[in-house]
C-alpha atoms as a PDB file:
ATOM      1  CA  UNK A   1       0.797  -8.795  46.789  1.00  0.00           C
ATOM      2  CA  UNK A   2       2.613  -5.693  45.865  1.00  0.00           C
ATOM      3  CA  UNK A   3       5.050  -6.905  43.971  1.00  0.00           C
ATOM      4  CA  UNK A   4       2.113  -8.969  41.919  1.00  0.00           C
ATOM      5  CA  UNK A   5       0.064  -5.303  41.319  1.00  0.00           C
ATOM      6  CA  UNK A   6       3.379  -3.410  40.403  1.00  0.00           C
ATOM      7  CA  UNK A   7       3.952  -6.512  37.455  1.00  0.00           C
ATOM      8  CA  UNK A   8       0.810  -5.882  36.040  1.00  0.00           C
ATOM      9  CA  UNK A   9       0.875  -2.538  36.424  1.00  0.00           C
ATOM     10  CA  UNK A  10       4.019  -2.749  34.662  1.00  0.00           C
ATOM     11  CA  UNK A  11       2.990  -5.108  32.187  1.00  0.00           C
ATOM     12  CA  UNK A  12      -0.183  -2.660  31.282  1.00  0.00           C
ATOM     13  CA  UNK A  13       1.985  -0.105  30.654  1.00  0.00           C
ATOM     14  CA  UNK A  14       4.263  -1.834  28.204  1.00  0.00           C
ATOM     15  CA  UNK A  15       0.964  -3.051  26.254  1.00  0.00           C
ATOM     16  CA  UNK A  16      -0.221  -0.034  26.024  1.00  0.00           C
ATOM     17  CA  UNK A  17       3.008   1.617  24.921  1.00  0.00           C
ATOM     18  CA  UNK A  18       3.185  -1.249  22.263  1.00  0.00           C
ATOM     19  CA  UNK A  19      -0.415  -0.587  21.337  1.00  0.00           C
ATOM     20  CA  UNK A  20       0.191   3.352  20.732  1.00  0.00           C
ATOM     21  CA  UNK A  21       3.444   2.530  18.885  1.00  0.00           C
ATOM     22  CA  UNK A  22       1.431  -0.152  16.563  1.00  0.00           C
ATOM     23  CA  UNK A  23      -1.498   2.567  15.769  1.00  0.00           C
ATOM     24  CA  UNK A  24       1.233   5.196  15.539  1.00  0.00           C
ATOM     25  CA  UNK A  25       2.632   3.148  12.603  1.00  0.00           C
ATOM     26  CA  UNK A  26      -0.132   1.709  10.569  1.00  0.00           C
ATOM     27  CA  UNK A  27      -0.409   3.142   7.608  1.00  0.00           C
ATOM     28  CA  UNK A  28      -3.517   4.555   6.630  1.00  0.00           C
ATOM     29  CA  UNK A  29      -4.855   5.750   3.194  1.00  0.00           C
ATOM     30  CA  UNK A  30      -7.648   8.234   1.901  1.00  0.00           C
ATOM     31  CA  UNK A  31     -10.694   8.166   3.672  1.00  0.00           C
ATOM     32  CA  UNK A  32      -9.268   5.677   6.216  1.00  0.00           C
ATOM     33  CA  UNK A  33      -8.326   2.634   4.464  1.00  0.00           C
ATOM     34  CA  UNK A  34      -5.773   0.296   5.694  1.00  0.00           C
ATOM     35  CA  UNK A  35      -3.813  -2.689   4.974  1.00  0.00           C
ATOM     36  CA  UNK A  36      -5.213  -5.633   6.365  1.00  0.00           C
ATOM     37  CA  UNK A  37      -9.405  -4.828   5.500  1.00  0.00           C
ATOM     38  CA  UNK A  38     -11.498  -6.975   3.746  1.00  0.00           C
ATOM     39  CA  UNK A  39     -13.195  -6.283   0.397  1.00  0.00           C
ATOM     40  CA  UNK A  40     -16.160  -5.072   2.139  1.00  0.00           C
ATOM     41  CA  UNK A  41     -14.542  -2.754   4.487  1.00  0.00           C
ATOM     42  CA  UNK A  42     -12.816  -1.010   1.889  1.00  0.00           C
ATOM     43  CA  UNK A  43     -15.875  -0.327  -0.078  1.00  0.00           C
ATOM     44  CA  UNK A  44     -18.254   0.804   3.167  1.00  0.00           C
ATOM     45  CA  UNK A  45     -15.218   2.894   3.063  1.00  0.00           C
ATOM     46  CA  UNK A  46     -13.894   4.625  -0.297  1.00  0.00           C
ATOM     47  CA  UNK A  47     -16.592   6.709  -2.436  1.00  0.00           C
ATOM     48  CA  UNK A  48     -17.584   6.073  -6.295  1.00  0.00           C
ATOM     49  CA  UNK A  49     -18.231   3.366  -8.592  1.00  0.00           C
ATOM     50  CA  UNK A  50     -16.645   0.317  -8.684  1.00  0.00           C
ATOM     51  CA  UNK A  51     -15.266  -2.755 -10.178  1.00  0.00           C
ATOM     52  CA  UNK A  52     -14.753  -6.090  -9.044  1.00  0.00           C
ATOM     53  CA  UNK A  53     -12.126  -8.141 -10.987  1.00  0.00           C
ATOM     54  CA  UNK A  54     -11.769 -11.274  -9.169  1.00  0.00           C
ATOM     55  CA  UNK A  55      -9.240 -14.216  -9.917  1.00  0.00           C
ATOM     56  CA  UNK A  56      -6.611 -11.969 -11.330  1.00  0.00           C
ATOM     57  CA  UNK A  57      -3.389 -14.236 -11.436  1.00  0.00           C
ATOM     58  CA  UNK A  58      -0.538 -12.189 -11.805  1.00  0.00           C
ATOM     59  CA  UNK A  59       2.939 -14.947 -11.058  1.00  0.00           C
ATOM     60  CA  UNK A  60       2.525 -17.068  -8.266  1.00  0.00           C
ATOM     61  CA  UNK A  61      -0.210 -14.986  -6.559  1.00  0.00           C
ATOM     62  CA  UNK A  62      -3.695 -14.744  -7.315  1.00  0.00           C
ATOM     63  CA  UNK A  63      -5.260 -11.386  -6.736  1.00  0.00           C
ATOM     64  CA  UNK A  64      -8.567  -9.576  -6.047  1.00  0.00           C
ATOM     65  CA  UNK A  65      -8.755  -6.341  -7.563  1.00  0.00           C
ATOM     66  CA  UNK A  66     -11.473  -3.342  -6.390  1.00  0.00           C
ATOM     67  CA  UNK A  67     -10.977  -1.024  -9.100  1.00  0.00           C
ATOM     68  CA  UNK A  68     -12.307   2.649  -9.146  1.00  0.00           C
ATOM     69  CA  UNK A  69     -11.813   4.852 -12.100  1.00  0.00           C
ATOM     70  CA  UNK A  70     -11.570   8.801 -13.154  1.00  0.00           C
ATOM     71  CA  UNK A  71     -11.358   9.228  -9.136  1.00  0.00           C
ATOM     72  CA  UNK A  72      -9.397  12.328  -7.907  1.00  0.00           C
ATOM     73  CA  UNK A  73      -5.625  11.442  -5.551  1.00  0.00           C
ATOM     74  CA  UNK A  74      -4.307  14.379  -3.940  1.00  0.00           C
ATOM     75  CA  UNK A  75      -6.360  16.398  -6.443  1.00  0.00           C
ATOM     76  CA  UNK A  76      -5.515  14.559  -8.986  1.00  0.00           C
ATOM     77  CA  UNK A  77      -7.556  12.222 -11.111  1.00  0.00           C
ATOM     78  CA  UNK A  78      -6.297   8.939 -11.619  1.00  0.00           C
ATOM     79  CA  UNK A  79      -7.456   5.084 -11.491  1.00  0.00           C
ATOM     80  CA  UNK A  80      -7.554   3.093  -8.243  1.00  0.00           C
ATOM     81  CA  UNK A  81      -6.933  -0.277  -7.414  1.00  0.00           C
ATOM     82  CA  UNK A  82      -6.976  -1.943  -3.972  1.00  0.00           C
ATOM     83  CA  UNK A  83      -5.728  -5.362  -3.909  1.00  0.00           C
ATOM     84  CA  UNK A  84      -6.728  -8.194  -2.261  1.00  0.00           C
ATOM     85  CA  UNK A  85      -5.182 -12.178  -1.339  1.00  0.00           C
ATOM     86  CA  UNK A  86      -7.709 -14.012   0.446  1.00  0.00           C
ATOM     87  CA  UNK A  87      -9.508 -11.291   0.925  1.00  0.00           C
ATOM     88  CA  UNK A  88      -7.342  -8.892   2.766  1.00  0.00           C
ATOM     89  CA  UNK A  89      -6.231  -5.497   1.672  1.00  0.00           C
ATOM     90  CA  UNK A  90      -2.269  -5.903   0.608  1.00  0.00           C
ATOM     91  CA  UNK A  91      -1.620  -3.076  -1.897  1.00  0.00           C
ATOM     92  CA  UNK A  92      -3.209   0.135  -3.543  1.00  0.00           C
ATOM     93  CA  UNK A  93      -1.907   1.053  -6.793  1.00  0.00           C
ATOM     94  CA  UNK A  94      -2.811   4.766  -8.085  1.00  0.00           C
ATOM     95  CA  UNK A  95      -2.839   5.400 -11.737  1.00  0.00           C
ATOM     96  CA  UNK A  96      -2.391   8.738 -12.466  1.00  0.00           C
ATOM     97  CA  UNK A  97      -4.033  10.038 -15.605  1.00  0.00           C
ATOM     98  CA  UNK A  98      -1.621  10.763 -18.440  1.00  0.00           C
ATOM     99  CA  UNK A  99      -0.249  14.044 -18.000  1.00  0.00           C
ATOM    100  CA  UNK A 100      -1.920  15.043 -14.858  1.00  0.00           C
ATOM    101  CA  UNK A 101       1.933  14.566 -13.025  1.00  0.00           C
ATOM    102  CA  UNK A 102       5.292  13.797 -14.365  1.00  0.00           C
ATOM    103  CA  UNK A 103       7.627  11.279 -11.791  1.00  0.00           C
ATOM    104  CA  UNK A 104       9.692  14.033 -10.786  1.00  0.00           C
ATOM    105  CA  UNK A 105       6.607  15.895  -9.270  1.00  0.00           C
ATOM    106  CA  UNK A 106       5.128  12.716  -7.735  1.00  0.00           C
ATOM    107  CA  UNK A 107       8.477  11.674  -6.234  1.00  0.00           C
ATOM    108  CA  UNK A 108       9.233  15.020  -4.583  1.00  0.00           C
ATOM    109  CA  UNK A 109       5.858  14.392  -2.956  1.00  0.00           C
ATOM    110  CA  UNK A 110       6.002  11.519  -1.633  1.00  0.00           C
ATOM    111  CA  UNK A 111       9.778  12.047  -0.478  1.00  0.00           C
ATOM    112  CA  UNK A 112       8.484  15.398   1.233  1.00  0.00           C
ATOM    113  CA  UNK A 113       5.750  13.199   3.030  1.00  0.00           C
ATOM    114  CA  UNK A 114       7.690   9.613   3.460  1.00  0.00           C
ATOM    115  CA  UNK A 115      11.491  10.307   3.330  1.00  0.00           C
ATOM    116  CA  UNK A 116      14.469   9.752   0.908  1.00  0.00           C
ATOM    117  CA  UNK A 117      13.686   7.216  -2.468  1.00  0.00           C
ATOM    118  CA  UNK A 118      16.055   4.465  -3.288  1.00  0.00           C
ATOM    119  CA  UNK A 119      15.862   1.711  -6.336  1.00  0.00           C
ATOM    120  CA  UNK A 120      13.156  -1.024  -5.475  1.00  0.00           C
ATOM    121  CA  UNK A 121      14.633  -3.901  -3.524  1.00  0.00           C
ATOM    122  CA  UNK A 122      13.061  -6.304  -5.286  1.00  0.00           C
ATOM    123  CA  UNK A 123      14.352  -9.111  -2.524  1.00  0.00           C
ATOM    124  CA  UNK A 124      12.567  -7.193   0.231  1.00  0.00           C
ATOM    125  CA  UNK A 125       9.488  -7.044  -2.010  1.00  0.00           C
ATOM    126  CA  UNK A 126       9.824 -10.450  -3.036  1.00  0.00           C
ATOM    127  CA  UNK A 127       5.673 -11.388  -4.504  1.00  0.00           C
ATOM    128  CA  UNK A 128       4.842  -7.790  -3.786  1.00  0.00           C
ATOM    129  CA  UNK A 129       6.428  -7.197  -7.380  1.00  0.00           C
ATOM    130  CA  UNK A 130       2.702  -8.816  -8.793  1.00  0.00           C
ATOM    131  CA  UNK A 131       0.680  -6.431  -6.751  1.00  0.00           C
ATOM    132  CA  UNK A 132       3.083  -3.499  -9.231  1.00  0.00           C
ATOM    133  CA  UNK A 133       3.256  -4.893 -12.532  1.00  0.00           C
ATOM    134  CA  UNK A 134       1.485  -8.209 -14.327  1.00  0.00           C
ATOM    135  CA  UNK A 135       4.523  -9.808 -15.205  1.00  0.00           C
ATOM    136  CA  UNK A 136       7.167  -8.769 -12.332  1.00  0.00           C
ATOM    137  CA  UNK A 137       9.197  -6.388 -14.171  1.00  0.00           C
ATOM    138  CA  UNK A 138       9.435  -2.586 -14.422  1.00  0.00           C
ATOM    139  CA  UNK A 139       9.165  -1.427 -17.731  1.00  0.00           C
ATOM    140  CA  UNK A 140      10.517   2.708 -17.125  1.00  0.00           C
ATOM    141  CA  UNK A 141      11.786   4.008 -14.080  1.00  0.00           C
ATOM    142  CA  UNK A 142      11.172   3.180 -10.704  1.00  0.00           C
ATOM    143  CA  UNK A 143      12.201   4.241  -7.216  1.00  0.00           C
ATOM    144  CA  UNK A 144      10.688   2.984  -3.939  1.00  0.00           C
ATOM    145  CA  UNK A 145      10.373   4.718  -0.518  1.00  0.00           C
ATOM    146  CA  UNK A 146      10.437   2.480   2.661  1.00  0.00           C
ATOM    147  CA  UNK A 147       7.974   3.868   5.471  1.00  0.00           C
ATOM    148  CA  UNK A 148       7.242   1.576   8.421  1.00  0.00           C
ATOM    149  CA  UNK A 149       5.865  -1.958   6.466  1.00  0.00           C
ATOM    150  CA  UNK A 150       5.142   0.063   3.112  1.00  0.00           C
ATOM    151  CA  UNK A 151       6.985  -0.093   0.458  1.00  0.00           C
ATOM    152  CA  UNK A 152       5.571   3.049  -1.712  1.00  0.00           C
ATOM    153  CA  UNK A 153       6.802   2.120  -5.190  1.00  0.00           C
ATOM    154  CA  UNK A 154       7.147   5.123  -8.022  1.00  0.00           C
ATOM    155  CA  UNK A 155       7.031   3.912 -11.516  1.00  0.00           C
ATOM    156  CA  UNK A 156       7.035   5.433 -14.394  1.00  0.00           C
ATOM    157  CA  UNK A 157       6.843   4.728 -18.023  1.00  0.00           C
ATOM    158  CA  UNK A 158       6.222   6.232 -21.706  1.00  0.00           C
ATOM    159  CA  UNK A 159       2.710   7.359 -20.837  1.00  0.00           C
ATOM    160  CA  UNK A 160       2.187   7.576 -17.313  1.00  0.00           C
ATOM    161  CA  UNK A 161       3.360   7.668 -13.763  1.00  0.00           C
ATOM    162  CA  UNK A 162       1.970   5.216 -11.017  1.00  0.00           C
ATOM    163  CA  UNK A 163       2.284   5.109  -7.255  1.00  0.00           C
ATOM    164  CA  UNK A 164       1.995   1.724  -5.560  1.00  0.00           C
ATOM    165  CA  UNK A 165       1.665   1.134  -2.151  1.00  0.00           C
ATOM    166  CA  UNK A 166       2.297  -2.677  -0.352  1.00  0.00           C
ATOM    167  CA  UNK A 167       2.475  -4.051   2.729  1.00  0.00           C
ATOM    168  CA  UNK A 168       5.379  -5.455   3.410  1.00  0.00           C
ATOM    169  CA  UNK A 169       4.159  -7.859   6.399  1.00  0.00           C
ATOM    170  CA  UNK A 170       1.573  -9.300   3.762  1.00  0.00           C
ATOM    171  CA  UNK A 171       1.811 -12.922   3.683  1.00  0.00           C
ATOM    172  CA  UNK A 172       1.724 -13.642  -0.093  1.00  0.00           C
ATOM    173  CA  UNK A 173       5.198 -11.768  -0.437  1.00  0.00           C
ATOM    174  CA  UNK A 174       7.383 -14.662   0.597  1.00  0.00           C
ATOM    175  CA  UNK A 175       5.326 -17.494  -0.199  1.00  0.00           C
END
């Protein structure tokens, strides 16, 4: 009987361990967003006016897009997208108003926050490249920053700088 009450003692302490290490990790955007929500969720959620866009094909994946524009990121005001495959949350994508950053700034934030930036693996984000760009190719500079299961993506081109965000465990990326 002991030995039975010291394995699940044992085993509860392991789950729980796991559990704390799972929260510990989840990634979790403004006003408490996270990967995985439904449409719904996301909009009891996040603030403003909004934008549905549904059936958004963009390659092989069909998208969902919650769109929110002239909101504020960080304190500054951009365009937001949170989007969706079969109705679960599996990227954000920030536009940031023309001028309101330049890459450099951006990327020094985010590396302060997430860690070093490296080129985009585009093998590791495999689909995920729809959730950044229509057509699955960068057209200016990009850099990517691997945190947990996010792949934060920094892109930049003649006009403006954007800051993706995609979860790596999503499904649709190696269908």
């Amino acid at each position: 009987m002991k030995k039975i009450l010291a394995i699940v003692m044992a085993l509860a302490m392991v789950f729980t361990a796991v559990t704390v290490l799972a929260e510990e990790n989840a990634f979790t955007f403004r006003s408490g967003v996270t990967f995985g929500m439904n449409m719904d969720q996301v909009m009891e959620t996040e603030t403003g006016l909004y934008e549905i866009d549904s059936e958004h094909t963009r390659g092989p994946v069909t998208f969902d897009e919650l769109e929110y524009e002239h909101v504020s990121v960080n304190d500054k005001p951009a365009d937001l997208t949170y989007l969706f495959v079969g109705n679960e949350l599996v990227a954000i994508r920030i536009d940031l108003e023309e001028y309101a950053a330049t890459f450099d700034q951006v990327k020094a934030d985010l590396t302060a926050k997430y860690g070093e930036s490296a080129p985009v693996d585009l093998a590791r984000l495999g689909n995920g490249i729809y959730a950044v760009d229509d057509n699955g190719r960068f057209e200016g500079r990009a850099e990517a920053i691997i945190s947990g299961n996010v792949m934060i993506i920094i892109e930049a081109d003649e006009e403006d700088v954007n800051v993706i965000y995609v979860d790596l465990n999503a499904a649709y990326i190696n269908v």
